[in-house]
Protein backbone atom coordinates (compact mmCIF):
# COMPACT_ATOMS: atom_id res chain seq x y z
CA UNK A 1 -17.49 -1.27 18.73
CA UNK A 2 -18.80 2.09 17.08
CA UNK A 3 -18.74 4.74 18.91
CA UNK A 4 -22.74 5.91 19.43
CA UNK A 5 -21.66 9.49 19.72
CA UNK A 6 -19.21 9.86 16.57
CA UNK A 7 -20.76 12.12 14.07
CA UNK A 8 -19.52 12.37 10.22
CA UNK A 9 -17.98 15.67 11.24
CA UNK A 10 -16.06 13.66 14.32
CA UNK A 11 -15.17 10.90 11.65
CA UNK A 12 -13.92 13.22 8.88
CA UNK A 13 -12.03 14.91 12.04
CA UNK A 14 -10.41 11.49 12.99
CA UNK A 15 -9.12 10.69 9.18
CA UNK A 16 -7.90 13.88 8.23
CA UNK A 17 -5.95 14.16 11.85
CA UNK A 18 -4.95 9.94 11.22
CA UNK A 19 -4.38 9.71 7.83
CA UNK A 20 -1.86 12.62 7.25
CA UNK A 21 1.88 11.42 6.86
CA UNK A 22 4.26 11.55 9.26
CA UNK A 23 1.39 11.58 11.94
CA UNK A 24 2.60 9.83 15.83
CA UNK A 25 -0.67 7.81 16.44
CA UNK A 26 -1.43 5.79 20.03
CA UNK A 27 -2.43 2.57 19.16
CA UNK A 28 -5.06 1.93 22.14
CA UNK A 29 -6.92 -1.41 20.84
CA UNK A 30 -6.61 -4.65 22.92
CA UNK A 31 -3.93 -6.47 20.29
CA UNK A 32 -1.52 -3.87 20.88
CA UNK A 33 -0.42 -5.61 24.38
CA UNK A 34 0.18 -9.24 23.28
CA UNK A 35 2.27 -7.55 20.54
CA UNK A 36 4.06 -5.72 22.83
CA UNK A 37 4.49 -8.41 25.30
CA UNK A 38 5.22 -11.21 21.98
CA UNK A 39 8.48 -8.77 20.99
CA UNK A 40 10.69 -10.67 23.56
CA UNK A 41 10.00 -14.30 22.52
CA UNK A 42 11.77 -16.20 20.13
CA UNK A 43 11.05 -15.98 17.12
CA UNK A 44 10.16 -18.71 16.14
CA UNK A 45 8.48 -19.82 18.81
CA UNK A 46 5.43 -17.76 17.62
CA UNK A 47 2.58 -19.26 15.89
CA UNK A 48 1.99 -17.04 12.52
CA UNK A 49 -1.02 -15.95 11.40
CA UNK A 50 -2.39 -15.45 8.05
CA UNK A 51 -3.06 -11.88 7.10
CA UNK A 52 -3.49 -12.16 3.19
CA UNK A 53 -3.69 -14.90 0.09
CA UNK A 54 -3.14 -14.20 -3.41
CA UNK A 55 -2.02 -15.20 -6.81
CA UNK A 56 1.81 -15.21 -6.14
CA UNK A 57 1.44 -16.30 -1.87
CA UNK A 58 0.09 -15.91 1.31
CA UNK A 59 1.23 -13.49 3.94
CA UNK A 60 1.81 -14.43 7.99
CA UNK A 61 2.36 -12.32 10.76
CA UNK A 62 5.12 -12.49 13.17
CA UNK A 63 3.46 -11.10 16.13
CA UNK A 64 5.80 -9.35 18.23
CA UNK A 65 8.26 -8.13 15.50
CA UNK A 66 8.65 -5.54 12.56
CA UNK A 67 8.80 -8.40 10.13
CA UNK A 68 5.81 -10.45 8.22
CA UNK A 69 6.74 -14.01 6.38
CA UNK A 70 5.47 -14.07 2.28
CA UNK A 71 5.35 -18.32 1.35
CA UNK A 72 4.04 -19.55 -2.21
CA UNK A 73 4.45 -22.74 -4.07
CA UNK A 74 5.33 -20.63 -7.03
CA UNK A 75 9.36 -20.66 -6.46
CA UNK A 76 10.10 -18.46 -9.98
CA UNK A 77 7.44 -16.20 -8.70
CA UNK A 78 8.81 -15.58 -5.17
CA UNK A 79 12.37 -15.25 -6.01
CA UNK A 80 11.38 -12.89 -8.59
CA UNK A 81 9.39 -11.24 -6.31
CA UNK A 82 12.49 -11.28 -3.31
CA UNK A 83 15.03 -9.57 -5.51
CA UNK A 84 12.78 -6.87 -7.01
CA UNK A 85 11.47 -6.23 -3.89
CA UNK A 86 14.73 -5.56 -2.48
CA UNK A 87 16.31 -3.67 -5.57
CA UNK A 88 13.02 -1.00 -4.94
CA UNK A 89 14.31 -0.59 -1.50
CA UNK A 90 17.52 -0.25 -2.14
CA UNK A 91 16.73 2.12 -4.71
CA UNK A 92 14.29 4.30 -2.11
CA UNK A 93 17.62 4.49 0.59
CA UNK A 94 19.65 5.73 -1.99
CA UNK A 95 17.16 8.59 -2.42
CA UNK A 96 14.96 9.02 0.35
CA UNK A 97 16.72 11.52 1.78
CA UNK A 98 18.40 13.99 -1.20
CA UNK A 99 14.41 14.09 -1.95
CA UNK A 100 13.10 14.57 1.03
CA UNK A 101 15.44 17.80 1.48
CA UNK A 102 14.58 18.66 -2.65
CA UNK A 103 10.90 18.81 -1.58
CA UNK A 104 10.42 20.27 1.93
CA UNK A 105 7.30 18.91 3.38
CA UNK A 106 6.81 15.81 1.70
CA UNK A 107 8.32 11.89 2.54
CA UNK A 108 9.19 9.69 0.04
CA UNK A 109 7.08 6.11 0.24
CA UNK A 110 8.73 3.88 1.75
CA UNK A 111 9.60 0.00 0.30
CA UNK A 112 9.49 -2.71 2.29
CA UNK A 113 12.73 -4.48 2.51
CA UNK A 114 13.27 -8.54 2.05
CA UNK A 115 15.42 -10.74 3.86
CA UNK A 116 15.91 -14.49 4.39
CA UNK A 117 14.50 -16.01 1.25
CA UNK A 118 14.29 -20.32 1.87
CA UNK A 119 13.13 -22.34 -0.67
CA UNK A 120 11.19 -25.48 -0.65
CA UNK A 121 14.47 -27.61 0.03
CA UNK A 122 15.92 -25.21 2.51
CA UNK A 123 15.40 -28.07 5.84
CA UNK A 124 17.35 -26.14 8.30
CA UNK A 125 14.52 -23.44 8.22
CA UNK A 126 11.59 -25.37 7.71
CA UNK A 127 12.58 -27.92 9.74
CA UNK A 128 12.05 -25.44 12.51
CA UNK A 129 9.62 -22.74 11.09
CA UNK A 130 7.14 -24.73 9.35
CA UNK A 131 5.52 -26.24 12.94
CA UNK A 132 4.92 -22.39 13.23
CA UNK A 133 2.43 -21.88 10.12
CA UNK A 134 -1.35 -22.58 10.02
CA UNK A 135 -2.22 -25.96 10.14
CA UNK A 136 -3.60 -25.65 6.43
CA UNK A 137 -0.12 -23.80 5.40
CA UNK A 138 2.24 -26.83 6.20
CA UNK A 139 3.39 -27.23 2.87
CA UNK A 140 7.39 -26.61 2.27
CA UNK A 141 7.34 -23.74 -0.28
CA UNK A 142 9.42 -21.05 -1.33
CA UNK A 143 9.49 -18.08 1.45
CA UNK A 144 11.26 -14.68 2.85
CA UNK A 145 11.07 -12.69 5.52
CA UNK A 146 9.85 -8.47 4.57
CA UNK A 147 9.24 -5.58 6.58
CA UNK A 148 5.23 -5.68 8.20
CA UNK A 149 3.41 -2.75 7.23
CA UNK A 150 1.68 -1.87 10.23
CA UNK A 151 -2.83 -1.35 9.38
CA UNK A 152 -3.87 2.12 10.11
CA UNK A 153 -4.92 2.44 13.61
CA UNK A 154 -8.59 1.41 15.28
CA UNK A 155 -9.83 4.79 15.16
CA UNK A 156 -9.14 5.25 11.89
CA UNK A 157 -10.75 2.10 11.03
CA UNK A 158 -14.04 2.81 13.17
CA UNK A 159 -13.99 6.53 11.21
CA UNK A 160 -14.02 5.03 7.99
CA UNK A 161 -16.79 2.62 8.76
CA UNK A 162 -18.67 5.67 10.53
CA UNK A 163 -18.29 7.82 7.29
CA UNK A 164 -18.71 5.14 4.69
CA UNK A 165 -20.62 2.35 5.57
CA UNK A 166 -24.30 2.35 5.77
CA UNK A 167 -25.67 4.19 8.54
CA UNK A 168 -26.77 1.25 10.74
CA UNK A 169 -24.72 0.41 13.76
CA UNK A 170 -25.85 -3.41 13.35
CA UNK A 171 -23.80 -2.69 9.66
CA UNK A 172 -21.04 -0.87 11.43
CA UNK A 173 -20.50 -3.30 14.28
CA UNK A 174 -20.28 -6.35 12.43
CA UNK A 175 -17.74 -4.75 9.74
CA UNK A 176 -15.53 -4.09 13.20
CA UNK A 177 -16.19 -7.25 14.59
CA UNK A 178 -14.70 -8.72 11.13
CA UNK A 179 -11.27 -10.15 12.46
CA UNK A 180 -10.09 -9.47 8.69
CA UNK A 181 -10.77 -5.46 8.95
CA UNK A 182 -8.36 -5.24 11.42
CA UNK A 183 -5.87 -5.65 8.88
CA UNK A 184 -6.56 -2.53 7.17
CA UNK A 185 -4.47 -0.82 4.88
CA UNK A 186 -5.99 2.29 2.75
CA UNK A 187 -5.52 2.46 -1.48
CA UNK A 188 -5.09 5.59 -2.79
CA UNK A 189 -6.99 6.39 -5.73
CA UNK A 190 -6.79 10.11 -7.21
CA UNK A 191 -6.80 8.80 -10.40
CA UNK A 192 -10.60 7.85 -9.74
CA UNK A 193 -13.64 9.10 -7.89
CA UNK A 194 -16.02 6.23 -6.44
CA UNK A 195 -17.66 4.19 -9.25
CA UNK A 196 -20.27 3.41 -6.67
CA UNK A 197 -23.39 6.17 -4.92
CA UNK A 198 -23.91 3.25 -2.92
CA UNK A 199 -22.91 3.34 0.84
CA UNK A 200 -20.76 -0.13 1.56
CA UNK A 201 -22.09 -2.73 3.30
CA UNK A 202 -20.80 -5.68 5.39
CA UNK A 203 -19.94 -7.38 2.10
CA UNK A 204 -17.10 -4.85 1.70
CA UNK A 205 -13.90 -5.29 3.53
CA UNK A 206 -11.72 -2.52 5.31
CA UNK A 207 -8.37 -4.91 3.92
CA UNK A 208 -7.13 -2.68 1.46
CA UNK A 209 -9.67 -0.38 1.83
CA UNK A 210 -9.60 2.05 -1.68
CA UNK A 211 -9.57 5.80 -0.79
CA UNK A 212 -11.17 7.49 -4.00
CA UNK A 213 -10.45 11.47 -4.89
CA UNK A 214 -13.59 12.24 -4.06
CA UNK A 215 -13.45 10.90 -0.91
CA UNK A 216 -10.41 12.02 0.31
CA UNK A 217 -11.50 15.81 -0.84
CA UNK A 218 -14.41 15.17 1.03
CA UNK A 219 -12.88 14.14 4.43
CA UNK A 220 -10.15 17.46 3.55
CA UNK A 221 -7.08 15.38 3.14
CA UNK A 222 -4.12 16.79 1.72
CA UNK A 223 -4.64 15.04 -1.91
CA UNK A 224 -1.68 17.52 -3.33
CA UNK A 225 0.54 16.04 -0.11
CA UNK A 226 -0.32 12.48 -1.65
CA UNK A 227 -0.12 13.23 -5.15
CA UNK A 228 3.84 14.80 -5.08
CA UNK A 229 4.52 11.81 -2.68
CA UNK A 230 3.21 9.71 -5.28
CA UNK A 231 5.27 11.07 -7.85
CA UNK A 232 8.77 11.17 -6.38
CA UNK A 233 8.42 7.38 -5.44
CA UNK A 234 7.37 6.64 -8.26
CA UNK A 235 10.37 8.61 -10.17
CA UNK A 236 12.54 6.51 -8.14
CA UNK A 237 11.14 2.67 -9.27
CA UNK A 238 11.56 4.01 -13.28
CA UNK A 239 14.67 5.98 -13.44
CA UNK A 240 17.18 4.56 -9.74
CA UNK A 241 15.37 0.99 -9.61
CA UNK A 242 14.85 0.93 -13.49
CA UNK A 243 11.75 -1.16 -13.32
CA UNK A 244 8.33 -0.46 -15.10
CA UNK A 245 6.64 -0.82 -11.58
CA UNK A 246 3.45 -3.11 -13.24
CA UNK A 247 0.86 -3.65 -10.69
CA UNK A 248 2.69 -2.38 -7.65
CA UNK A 249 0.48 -0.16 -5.09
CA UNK A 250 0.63 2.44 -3.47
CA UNK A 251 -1.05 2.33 0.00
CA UNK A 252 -1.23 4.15 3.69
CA UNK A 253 -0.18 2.26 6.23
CA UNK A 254 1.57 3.11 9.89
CA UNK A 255 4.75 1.69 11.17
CA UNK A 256 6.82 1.80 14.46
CA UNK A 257 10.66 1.83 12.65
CA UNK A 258 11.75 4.26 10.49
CA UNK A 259 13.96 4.33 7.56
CA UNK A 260 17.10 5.91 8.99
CA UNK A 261 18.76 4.31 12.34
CA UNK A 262 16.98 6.10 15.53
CA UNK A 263 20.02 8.65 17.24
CA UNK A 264 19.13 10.50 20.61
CA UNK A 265 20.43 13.94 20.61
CA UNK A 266 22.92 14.82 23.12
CA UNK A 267 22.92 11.04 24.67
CA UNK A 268 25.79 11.37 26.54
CA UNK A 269 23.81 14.26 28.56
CA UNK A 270 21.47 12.26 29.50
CA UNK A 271 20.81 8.84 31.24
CA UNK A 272 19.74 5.84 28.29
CA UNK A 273 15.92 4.83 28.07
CA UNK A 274 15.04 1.27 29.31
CA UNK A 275 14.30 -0.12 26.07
CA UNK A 276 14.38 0.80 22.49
CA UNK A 277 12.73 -2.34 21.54
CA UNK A 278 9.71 -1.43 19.12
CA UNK A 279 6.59 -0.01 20.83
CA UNK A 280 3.50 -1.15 18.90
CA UNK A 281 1.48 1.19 20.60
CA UNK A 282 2.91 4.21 19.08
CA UNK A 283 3.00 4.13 15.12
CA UNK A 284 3.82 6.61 12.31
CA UNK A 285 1.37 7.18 9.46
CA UNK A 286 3.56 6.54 6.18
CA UNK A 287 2.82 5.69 2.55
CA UNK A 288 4.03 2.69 1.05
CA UNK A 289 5.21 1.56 -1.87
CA UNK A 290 4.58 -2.44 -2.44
CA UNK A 291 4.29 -5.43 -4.37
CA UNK A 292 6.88 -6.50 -7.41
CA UNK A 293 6.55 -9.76 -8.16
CA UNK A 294 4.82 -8.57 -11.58
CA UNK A 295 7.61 -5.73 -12.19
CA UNK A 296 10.41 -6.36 -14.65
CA UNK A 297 13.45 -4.20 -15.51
CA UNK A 298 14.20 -1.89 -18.42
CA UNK A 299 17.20 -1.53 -19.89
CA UNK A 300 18.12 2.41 -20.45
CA UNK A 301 20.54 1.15 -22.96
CA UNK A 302 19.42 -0.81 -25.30
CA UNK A 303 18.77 0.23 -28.82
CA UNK A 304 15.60 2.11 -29.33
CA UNK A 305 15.25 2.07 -25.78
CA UNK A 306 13.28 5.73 -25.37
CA UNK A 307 10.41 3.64 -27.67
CA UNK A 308 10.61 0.72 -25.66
CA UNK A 309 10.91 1.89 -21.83
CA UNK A 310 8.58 4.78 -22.40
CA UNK A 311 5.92 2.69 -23.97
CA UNK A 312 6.54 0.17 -21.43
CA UNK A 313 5.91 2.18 -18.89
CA UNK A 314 2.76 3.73 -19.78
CA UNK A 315 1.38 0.22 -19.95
CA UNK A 316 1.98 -0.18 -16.66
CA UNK A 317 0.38 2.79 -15.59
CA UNK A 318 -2.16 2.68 -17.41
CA UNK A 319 -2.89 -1.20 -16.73
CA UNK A 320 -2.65 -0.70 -12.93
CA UNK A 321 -5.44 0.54 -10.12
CA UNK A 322 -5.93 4.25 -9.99
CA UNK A 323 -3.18 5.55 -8.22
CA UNK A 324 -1.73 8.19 -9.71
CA UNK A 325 -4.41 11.73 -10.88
CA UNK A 326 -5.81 11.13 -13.95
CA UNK A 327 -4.56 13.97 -16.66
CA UNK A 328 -8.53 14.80 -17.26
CA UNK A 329 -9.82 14.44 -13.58
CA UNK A 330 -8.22 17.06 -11.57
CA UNK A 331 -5.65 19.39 -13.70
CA UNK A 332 -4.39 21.13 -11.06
CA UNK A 333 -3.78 17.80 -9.16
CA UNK A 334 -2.33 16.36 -12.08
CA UNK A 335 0.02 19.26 -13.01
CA UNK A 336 1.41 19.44 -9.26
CA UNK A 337 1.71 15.56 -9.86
CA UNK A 338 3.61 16.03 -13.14
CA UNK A 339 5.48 19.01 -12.11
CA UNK A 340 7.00 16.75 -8.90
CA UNK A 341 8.07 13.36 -11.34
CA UNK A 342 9.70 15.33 -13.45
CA UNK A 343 11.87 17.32 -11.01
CA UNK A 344 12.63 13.87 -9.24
CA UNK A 345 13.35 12.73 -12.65
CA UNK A 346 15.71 14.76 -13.54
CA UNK A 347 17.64 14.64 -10.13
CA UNK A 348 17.70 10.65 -10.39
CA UNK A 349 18.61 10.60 -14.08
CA UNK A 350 21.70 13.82 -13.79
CA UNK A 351 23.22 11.18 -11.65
CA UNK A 352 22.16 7.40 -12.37
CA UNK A 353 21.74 7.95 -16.72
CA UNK A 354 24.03 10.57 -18.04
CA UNK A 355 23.98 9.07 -21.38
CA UNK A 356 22.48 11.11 -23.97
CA UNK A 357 18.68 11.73 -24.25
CA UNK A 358 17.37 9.52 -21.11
CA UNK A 359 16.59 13.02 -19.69
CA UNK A 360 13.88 13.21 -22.40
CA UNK A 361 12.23 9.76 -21.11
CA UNK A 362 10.18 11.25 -18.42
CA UNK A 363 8.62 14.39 -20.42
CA UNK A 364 8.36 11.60 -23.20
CA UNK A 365 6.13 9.59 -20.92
CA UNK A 366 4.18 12.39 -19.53
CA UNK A 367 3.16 13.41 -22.46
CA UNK A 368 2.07 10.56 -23.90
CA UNK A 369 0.00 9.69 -20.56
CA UNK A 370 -1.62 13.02 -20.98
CA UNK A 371 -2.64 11.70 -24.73
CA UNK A 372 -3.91 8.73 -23.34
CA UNK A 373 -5.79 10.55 -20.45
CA UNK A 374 -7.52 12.37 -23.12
CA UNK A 375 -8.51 9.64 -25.04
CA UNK A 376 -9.90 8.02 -21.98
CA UNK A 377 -11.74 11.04 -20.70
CA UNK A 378 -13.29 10.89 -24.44
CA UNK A 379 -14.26 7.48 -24.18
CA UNK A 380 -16.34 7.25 -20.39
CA UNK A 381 -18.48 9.37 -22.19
CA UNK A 382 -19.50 7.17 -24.42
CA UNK A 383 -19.18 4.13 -22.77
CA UNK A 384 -22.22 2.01 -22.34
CA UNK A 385 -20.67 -0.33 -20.14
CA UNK A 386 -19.19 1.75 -17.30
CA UNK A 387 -20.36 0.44 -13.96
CA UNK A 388 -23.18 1.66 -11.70
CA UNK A 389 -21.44 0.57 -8.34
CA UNK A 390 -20.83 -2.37 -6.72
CA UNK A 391 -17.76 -4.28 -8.31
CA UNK A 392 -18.97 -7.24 -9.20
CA UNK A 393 -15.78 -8.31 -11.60
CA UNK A 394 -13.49 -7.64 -8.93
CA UNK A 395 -10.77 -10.10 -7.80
CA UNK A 396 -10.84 -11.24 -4.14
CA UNK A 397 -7.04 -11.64 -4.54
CA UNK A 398 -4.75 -11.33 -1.45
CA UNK A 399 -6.78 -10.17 1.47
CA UNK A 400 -9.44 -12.53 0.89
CA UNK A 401 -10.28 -15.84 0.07
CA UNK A 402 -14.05 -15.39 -1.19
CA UNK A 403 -15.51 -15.38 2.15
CA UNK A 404 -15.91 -11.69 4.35
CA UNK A 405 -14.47 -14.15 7.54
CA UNK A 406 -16.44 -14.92 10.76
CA UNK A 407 -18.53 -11.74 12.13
CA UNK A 408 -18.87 -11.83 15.98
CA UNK A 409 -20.72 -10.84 18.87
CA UNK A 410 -18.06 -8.53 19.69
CA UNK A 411 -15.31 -6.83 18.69
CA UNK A 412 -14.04 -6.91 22.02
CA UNK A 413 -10.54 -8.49 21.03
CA UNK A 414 -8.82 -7.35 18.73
CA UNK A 415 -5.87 -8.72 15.89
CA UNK A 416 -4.41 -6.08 14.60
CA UNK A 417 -1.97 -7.79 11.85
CA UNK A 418 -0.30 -5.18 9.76
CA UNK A 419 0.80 -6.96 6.15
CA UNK A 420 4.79 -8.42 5.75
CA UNK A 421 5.18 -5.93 2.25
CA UNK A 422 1.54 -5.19 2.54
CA UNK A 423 1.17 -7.83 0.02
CA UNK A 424 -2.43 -9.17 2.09
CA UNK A 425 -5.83 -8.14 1.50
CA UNK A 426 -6.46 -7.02 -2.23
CA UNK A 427 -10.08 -6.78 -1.38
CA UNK A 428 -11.47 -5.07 -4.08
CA UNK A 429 -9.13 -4.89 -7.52
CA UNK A 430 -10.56 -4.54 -10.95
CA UNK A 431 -8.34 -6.41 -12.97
CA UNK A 432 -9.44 -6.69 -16.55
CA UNK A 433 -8.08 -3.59 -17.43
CA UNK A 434 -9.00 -3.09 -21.09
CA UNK A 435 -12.32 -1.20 -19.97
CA UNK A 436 -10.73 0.04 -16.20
CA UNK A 437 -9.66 3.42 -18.09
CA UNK A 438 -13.19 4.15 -17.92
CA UNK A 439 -14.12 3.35 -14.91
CA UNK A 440 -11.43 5.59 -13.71
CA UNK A 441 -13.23 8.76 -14.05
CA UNK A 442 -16.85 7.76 -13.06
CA UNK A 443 -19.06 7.99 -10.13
CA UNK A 444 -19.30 9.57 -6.87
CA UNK A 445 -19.17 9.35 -3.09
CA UNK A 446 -21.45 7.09 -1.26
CA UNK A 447 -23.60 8.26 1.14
């Protein structure tokens, strides 16, 4: 329930203090317990619940583990979206941490890692898993196992709603009491400020909540943090992985593992703790860096290929949400941006692409983003058709499935579900991207 006393002031307080990376938060809401209690059953003697439908699948929880289950009818799709999923993450161990010591103070993103891909004729799993799916979901499919991203934590949630949401508890209670808002993960959008001067009402969800620039300036996050965080990972999926990263986000979530095996300094001093098992309760605030199942590989080899990959990867940018600064938008944002991919660049490409002139590919695709960024900047000003607010072209994608889900008379329990490769709740997307461009630049903070 909202908090009567929490001010704007306390909720800005809450998200800047929540929302940083690397930030140890206490998970105190009522779904923490089962999960912590669930992490010593078997497996699959769990019932899963679905935390997100799209295009390519549906997501289930695990409750009591680190892991989430992705299941579509779509086999092509899902193996696709298996093995690029897992050659991003190994890509991101092989660099997380020569980066993280090349740029002091900022993470990589992380990449969610698949495991345990079944398909439709695989009877020894479903024989025994598929008893454990929604009644509606007991359909033999293609499936995998990935890494849950954990949502951001219930105070983080209840600031957002506070700061963003119209000012009405009867508004503010209802989002909260939305069983789908507890699987919240946050967008980030510096490429954009808010297309909409509209506070949100109960018709907007909290899954995959978007994060514009001028929002986060206005709630005094680090948006240069973010922005060189952005750009390493994002060094790492074109030039390690090799893969135009088309449509794949870039989203704050929380976690209780971390990327490197846990050691205990001097351990042999001192007596072992009771239990390393996962703690739900106590979660890290992390980037991610998700969904491939609309990625394909470039070939750094091929003839012509500074033409080709460059060109095909500013169509991906370009084509995707807002992630990354806009050239036009913020400069300085955009320069510390630039100044980070290119340094990552060139650390990933001394060692994985020695040939001759694939060191010029990333200043080749900067600049030509920069052209197009000018061009687009150019063009909102003219354009009759940029949007007041609202969204009404958006697709409902993973996170929803047209409805907002049951509101209750309280909010008392809580399902927290956290997203298997964060691939649930794409509340709010704008998709037909030969106008998005524009929208990209319009629009302010709702109030």
């Amino acid at each position: 329930m909202v908090d009567e006393l929490m001010g704007r002031d306390r909720a800005k307080e809450i998200l800047k203090q929540t929302l940083s990376f690397g930030t140890m938060n206490l998970e105190t809401s009522s779904s923490a317990g089962p999960k912590n209690e669930a992490r010593f059953l078997p497996c699959y003697g769990r019932q899963l619940r679905d935390i997100g439908r799209g295009s390519c699948g549906s997501v289930f929880e695990v409750p009591g583990t680190t892991f989430a289950i992705k299941k579509g009818a779509n086999t092509k799709a899902i193996w696709n979206d298996f093995n690029l999923t897992n050659h991003a993450y190994n890509s991101y161990l092989t660099w997380a941490g020569l980066l993280t010591h090349s740029f002091p103070g900022r993470r990589v993103p992380r990449v969610p890692g698949a495991q345990f891909f079944n398909g439709p004729a695989s009877t020894d799993f479903w024989d025994v898993a598929l008893k454990q799916f929604p009644k509606g979901d007991r359909t033999r499919a293609a499936a995998f196992h990935i890494d849950r991203i954990l949502p951001v934590p219930q105070r983080t949630r209840m600031a957002l709603v506070r700061e963003f949401y119209q000012d009405s508890r009867r508004t503010q209670h209802s989002v909260l009491s939305n069983q789908a808002n507890k699987d919240c993960l946050i967008r980030v959008y510096l490429g954009s400020n808010n297309p909409s001067t509209q506070a949100y009402d109960v018709t907007t969800t909290l899954r995959n909540f978007p994060l514009y620039l001028d929002q986060a300036k206005l709630i005094g996050l680090d948006i240069t943090a973010y922005a060189e965080e952005m750009a390493i990972g994002f060094a790492i999926l074109h030039w390690q992985a090799q893969i135009d990263a088309a449509d794949t986000e870039f989203v704050i979530g929380s976690s209780t593992s971390t990327t490197f095996r846990t050691t205990y300094p001097d351990h042999d001093a001192r007596p072992p703790p009771t239990s390393t098992v996962d703690d739900f309760t106590h979660r890290e605030t992390q980037m991610w860096m998700l969904d491939y199942d609309k990625c394909t590989k470039v070939d750094l080899d091929a003839k012509d290929a500074a033409s080709a990959v460059v060109n095909k990867y500013l169509v991906a940018v370009t084509g995707n949400d807002p992630y990354f600064p806009h050239p036009r938008l913020d400069i300085d944002l955009w320069q510390r941006f630039r100044t980070a991919y290119l340094k990552a660049s060139k650390m990933i490409i001394s060692i994985m692409s020695p040939r001759l002139g694939v060191d010029k590919f990333p200043a080749m695709l900067i600049d030509k983003w920069e052209e197009w960024g000018k061009s687009d900047m150019e063009a909102s000003e003219f354009d009759p058709f940029a949007r007041d607010g609202g969204g009404g072209d958006e697709d409902d994608g993973w996170g929803s499935d047209g409805s907002e889900g049951e509101i209750t008379d309280s909010d008392e329990e809580e399902e927290e579900g956290g997203t298997g490769g964060g691939e649930l709740g794409r509340g709010r997307r704008s998709k037909s991207r030969s106008s998005e461009g524009r929208r990209w630049v319009r629009g302010s903070h709702p109030r």
